[in-house]
N, C-alpha and C. Protein backbone atom coordinates (compact mmCIF):
# COMPACT_ATOMS: atom_id res chain seq x y z
N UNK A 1 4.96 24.93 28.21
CA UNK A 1 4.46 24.68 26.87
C UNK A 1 3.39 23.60 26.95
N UNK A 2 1.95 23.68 26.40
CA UNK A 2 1.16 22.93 26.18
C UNK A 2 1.27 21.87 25.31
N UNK A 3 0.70 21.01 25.23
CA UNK A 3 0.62 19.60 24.01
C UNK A 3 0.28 20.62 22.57
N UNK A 4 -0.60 21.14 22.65
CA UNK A 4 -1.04 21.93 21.08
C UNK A 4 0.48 22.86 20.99
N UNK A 5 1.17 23.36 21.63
CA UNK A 5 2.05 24.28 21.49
C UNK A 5 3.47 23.12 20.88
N UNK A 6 3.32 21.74 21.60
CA UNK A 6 4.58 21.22 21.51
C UNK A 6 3.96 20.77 20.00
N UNK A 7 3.23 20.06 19.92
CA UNK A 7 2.93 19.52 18.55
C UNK A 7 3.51 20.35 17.71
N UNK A 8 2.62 21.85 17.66
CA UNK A 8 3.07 22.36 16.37
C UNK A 8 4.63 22.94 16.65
N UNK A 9 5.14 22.80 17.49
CA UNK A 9 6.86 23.22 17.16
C UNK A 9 7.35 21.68 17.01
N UNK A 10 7.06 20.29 17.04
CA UNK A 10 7.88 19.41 16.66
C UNK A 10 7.16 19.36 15.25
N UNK A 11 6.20 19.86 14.56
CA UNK A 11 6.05 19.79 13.22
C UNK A 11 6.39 20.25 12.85
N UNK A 12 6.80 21.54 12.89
CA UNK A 12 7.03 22.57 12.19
C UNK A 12 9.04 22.47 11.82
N UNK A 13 9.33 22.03 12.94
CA UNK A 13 10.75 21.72 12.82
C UNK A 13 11.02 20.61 11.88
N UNK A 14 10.22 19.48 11.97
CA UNK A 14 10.26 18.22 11.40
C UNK A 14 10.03 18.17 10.05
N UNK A 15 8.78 19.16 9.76
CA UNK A 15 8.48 19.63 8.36
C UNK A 15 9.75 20.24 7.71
N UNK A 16 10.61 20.58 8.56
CA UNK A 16 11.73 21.85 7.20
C UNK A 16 12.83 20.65 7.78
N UNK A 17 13.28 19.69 8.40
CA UNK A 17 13.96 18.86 8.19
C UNK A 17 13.76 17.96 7.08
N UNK A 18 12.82 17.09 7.12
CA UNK A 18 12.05 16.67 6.04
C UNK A 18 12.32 17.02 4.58
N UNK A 19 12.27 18.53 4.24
CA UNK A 19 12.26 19.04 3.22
C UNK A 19 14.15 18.46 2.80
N UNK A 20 14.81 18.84 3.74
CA UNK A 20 16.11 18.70 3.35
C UNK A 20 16.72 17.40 3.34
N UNK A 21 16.09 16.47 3.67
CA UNK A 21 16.15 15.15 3.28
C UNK A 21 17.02 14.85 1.79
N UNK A 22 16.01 14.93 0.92
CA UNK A 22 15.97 14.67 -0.14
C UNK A 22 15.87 13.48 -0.99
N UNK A 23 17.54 12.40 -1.00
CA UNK A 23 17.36 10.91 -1.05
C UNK A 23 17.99 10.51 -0.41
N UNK A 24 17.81 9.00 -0.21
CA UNK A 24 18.66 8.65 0.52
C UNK A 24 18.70 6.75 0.22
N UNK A 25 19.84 6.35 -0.41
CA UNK A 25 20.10 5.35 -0.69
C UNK A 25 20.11 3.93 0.46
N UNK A 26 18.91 3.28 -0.20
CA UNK A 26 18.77 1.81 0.49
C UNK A 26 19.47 0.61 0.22
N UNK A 27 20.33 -0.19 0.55
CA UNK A 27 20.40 -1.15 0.08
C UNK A 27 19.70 -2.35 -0.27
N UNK A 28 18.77 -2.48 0.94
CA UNK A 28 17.44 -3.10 0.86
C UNK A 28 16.85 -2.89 -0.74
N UNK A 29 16.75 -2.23 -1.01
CA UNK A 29 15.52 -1.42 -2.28
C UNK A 29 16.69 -1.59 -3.82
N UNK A 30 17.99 -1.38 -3.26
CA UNK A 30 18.71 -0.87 -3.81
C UNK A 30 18.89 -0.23 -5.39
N UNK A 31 18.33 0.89 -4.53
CA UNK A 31 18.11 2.14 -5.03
C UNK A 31 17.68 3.63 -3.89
N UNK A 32 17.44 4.44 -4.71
CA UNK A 32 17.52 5.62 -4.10
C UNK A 32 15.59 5.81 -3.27
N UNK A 33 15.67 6.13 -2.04
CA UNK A 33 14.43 6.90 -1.58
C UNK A 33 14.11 8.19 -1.35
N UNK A 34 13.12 8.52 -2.04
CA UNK A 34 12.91 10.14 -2.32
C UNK A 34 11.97 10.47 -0.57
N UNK A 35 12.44 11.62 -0.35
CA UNK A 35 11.39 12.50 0.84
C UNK A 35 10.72 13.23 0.33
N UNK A 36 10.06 13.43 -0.66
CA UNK A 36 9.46 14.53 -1.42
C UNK A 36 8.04 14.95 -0.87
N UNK A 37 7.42 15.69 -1.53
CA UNK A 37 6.18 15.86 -1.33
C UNK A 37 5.07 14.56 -1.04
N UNK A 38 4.75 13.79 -1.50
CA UNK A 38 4.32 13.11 -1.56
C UNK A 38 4.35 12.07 0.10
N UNK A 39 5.22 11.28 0.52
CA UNK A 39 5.71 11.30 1.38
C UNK A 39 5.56 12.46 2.67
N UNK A 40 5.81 13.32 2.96
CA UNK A 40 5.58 14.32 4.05
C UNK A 40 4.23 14.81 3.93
N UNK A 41 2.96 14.43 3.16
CA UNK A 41 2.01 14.72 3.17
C UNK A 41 1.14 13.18 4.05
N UNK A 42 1.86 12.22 3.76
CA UNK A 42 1.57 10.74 4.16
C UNK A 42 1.92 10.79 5.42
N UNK A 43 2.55 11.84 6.30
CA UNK A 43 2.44 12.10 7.45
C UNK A 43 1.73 12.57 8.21
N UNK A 44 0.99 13.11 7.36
CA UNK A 44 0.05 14.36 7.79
C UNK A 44 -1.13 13.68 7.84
N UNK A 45 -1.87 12.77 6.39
CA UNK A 45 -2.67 12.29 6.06
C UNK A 45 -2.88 11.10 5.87
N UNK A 46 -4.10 10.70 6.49
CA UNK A 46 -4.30 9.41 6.33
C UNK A 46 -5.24 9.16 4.75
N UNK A 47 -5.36 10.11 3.94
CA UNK A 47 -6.35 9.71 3.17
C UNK A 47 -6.31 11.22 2.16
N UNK A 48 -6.68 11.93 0.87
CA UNK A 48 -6.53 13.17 0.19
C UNK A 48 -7.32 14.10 0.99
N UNK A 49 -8.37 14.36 2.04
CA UNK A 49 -8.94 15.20 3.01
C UNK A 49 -9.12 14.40 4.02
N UNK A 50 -8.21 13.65 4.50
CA UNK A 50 -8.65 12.81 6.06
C UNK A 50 -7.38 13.12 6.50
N UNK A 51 -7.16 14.34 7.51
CA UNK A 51 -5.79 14.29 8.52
C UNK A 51 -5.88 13.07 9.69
N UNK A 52 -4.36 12.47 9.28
CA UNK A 52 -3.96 11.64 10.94
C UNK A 52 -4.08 12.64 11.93
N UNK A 53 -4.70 11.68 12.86
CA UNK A 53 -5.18 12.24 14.35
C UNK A 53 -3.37 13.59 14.94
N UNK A 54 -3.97 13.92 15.45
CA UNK A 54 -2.59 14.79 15.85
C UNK A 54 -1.89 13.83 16.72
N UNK A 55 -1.95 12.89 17.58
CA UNK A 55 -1.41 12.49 18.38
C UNK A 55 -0.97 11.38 17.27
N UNK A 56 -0.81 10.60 16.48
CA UNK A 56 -0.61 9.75 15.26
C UNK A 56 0.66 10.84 14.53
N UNK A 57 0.14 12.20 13.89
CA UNK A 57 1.22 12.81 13.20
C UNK A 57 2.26 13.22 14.39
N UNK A 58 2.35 13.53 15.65
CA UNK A 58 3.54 13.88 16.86
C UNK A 58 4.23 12.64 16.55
N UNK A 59 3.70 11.17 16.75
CA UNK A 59 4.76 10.51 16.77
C UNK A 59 5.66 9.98 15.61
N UNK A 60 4.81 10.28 14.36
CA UNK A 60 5.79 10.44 13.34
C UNK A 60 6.73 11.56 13.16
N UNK A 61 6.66 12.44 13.46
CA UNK A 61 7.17 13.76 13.06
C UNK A 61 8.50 13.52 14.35
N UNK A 62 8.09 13.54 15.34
CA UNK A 62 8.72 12.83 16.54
C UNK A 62 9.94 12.08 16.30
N UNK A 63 10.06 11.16 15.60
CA UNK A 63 10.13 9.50 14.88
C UNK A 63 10.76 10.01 13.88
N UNK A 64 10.73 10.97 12.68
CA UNK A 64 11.14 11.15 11.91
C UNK A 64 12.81 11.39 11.53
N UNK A 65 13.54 11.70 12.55
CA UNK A 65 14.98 11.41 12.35
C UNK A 65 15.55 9.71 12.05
N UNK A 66 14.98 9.08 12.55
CA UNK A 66 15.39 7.84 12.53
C UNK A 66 15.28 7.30 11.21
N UNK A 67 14.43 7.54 10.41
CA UNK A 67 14.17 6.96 9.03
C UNK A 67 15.29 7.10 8.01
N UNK A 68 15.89 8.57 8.00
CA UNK A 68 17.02 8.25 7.06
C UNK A 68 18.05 7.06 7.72
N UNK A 69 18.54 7.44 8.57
CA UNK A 69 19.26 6.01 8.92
C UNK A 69 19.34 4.86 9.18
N UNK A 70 17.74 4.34 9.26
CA UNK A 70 17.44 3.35 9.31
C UNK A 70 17.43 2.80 7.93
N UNK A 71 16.95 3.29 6.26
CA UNK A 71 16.91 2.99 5.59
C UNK A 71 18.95 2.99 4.94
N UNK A 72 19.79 3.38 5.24
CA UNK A 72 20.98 3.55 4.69
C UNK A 72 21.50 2.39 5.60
N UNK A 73 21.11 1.72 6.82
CA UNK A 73 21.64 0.83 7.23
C UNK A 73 20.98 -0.69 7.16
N UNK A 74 20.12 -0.63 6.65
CA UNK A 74 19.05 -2.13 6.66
C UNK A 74 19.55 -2.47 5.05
N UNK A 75 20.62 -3.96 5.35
CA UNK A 75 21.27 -4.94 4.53
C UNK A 75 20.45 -5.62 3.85
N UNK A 76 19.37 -6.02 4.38
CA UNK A 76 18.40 -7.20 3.57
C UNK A 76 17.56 -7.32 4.57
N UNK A 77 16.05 -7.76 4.36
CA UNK A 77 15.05 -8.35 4.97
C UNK A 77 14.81 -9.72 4.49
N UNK A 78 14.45 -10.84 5.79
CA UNK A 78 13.73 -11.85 5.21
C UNK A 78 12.80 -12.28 6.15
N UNK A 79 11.88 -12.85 6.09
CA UNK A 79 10.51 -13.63 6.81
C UNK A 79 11.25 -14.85 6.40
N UNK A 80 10.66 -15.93 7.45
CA UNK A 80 10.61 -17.27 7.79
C UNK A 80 9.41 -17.84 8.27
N UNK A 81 9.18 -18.48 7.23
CA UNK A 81 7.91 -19.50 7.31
C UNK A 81 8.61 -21.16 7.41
N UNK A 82 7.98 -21.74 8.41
CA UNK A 82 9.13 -23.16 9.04
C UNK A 82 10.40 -22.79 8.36
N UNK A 83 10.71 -23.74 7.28
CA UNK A 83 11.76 -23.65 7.18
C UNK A 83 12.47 -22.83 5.95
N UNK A 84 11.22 -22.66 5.27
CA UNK A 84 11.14 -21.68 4.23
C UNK A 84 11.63 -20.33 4.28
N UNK A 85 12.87 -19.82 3.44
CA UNK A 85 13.36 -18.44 3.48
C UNK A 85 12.56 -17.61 2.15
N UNK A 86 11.97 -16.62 2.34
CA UNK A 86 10.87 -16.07 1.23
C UNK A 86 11.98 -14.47 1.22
């Protein structure tokens, strides 16, 4: 299998995973995150007619299992500036 051949079968798989997403509750946010349209096009695109480079959309699409669970498990974020909690 070639790079053009693998690309479009990890998109194409990633795309109909994606779809079945749906939401998925953050605590961080706390509230719900949608996968909708909007979103799976922000994979694709860097801009309303500017596609991400193909090698840019592989490693999201690639990458893309990890996001639901990363967002259902991330408790809180904070930055530290000296001693400052923001």
């Amino acid at each position: 299998m070639n790079m053009k051949e693998d690309f479009e079968e990890i998109k194409q798989k990633n795309e109909s995973y994606y779809k079945l997403i749906g939401e998925i509750f953050c605590p961080y946010f706390q509230e719900q995150i949608s996968f909708n349209v909007q979103g799976l096009e922000h994979l694709k695109f860097k801009q309303r007619d500017k596609a991400r480079p193909e090698q840019d959309q592989y490693m999201r699409f690639k990458l893309l299992y990890l996001a639901p669970e990363i967002l259902k498990k991330i408790p809180y974020y904070s930055r530290y500036f000296g001693d400052q909690t923001i």
